[in-house]
PDB file of N, CA and C in Angstrom:
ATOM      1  N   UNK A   1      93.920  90.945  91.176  1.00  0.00           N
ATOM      2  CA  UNK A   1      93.312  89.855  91.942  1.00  0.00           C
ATOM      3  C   UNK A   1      92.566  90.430  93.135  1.00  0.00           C
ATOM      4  N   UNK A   2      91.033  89.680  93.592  1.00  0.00           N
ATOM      5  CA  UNK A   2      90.943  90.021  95.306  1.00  0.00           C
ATOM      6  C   UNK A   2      91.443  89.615  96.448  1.00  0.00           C
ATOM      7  N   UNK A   3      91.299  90.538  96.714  1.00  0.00           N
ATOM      8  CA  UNK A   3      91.964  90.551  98.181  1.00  0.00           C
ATOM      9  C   UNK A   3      91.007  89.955  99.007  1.00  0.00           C
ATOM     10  N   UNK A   4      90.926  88.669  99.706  1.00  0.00           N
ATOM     11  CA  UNK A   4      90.478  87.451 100.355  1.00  0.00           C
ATOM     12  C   UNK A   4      89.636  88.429 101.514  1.00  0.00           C
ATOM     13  N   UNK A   5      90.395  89.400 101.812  1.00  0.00           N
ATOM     14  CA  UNK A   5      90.274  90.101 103.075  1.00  0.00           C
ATOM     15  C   UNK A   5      89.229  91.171 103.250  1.00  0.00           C
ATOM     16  N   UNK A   6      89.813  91.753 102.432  1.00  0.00           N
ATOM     17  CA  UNK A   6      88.709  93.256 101.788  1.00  0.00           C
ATOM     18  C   UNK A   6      87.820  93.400 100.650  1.00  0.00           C
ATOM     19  N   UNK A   7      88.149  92.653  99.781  1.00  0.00           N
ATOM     20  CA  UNK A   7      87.614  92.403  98.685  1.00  0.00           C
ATOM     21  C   UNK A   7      88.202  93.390  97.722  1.00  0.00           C
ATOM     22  N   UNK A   8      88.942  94.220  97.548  1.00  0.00           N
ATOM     23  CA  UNK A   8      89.737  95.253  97.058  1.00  0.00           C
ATOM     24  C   UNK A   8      90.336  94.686  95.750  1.00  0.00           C
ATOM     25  N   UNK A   9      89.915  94.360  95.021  1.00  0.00           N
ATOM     26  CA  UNK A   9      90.790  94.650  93.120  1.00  0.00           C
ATOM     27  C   UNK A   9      91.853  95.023  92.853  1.00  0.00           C
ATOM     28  N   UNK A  10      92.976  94.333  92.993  1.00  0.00           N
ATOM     29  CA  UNK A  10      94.519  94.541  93.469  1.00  0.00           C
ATOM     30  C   UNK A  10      95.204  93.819  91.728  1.00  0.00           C
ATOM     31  N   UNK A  11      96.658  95.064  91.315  1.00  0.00           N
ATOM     32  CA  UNK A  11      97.191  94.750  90.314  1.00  0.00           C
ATOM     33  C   UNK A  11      97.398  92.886  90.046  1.00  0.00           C
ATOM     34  N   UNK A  12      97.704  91.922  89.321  1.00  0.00           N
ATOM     35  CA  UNK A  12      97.533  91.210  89.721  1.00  0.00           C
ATOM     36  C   UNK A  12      99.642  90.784  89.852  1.00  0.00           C
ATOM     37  N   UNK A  13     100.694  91.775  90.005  1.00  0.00           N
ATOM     38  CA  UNK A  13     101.765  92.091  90.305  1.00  0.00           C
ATOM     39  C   UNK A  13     102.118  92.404  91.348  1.00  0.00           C
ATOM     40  N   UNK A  14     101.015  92.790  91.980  1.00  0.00           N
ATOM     41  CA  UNK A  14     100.736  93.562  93.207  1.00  0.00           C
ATOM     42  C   UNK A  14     101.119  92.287  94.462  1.00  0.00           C
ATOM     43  N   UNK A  15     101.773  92.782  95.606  1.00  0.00           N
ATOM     44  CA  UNK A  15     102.179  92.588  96.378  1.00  0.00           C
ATOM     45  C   UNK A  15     101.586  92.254  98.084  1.00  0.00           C
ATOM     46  N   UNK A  16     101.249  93.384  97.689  1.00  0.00           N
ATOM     47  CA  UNK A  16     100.071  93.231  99.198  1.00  0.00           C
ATOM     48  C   UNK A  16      99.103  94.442  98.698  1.00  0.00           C
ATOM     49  N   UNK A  17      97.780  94.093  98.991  1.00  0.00           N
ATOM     50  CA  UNK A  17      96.484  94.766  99.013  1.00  0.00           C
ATOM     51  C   UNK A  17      96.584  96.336  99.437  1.00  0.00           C
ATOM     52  N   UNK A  18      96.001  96.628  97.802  1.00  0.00           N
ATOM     53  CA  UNK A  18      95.978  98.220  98.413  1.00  0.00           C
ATOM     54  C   UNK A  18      95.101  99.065  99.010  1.00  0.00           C
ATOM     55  N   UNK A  19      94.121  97.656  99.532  1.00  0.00           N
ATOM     56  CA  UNK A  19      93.140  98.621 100.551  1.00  0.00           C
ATOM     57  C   UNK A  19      93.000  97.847 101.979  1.00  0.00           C
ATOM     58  N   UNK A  20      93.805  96.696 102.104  1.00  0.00           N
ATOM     59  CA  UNK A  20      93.794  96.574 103.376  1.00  0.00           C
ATOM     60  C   UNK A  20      95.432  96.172 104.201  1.00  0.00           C
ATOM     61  N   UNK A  21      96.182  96.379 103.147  1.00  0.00           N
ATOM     62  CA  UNK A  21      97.377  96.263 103.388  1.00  0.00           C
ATOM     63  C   UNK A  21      98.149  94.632 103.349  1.00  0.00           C
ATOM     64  N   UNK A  22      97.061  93.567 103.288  1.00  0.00           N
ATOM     65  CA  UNK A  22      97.404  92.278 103.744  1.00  0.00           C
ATOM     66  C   UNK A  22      98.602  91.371 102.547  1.00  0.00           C
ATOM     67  N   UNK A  23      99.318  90.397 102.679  1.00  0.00           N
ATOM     68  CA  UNK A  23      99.675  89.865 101.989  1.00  0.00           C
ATOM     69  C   UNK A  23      99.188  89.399 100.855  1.00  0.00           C
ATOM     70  N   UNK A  24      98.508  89.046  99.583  1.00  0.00           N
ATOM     71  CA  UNK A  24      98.232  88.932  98.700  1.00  0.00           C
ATOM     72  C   UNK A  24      98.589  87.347  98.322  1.00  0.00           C
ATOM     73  N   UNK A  25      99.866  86.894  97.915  1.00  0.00           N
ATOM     74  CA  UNK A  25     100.081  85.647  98.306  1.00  0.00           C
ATOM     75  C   UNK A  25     100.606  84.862  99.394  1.00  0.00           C
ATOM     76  N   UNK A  26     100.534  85.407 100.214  1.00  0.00           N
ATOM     77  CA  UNK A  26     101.063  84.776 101.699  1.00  0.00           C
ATOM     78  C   UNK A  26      99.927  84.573 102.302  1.00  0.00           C
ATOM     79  N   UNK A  27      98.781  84.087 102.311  1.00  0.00           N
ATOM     80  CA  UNK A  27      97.825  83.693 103.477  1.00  0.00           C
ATOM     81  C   UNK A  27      97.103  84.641 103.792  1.00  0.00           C
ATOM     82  N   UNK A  28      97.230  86.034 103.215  1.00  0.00           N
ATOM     83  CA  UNK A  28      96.104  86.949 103.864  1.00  0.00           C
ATOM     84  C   UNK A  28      96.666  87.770 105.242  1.00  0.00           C
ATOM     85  N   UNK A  29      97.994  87.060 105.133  1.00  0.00           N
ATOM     86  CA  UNK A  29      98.697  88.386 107.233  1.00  0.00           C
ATOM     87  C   UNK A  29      98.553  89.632 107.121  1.00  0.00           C
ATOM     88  N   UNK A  30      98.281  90.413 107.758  1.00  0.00           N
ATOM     89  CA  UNK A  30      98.766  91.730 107.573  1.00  0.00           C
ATOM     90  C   UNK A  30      99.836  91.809 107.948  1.00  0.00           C
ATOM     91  N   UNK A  31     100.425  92.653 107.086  1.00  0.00           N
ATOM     92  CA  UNK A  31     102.138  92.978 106.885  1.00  0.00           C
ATOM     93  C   UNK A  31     102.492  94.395 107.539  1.00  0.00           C
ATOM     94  N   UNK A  32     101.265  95.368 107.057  1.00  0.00           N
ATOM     95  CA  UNK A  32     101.358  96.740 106.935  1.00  0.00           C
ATOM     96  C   UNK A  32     100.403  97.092 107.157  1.00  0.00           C
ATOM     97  N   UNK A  33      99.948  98.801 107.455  1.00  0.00           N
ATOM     98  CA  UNK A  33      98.439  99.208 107.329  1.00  0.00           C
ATOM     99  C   UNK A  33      98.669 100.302 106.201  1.00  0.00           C
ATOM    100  N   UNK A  34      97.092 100.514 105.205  1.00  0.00           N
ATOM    101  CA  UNK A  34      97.027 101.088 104.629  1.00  0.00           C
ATOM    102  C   UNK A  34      97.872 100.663 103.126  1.00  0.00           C
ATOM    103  N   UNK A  35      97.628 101.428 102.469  1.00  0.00           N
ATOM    104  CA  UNK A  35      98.109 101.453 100.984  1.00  0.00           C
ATOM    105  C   UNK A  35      99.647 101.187 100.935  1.00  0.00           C
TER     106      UNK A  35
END
């Protein structure tokens, strides 16, 4: 799936974005930085 944020092509299992770190289904927060 994309990432709302970065636009990054993320597993669609995937958790949080592996290029901008953000939540994936939570609203887009950043959680973390980086991968």
């Amino acid at each position: 799936m994309h990432c709302d944020r970065c636009g990054v092509e993320n597993p669609e299992e995937a958790v949080y974005c592996t290029g901008c770190g953000s939540t994936l289904h939570g609203g887009g927060d950043i959680v973390k930085t980086g991968p």
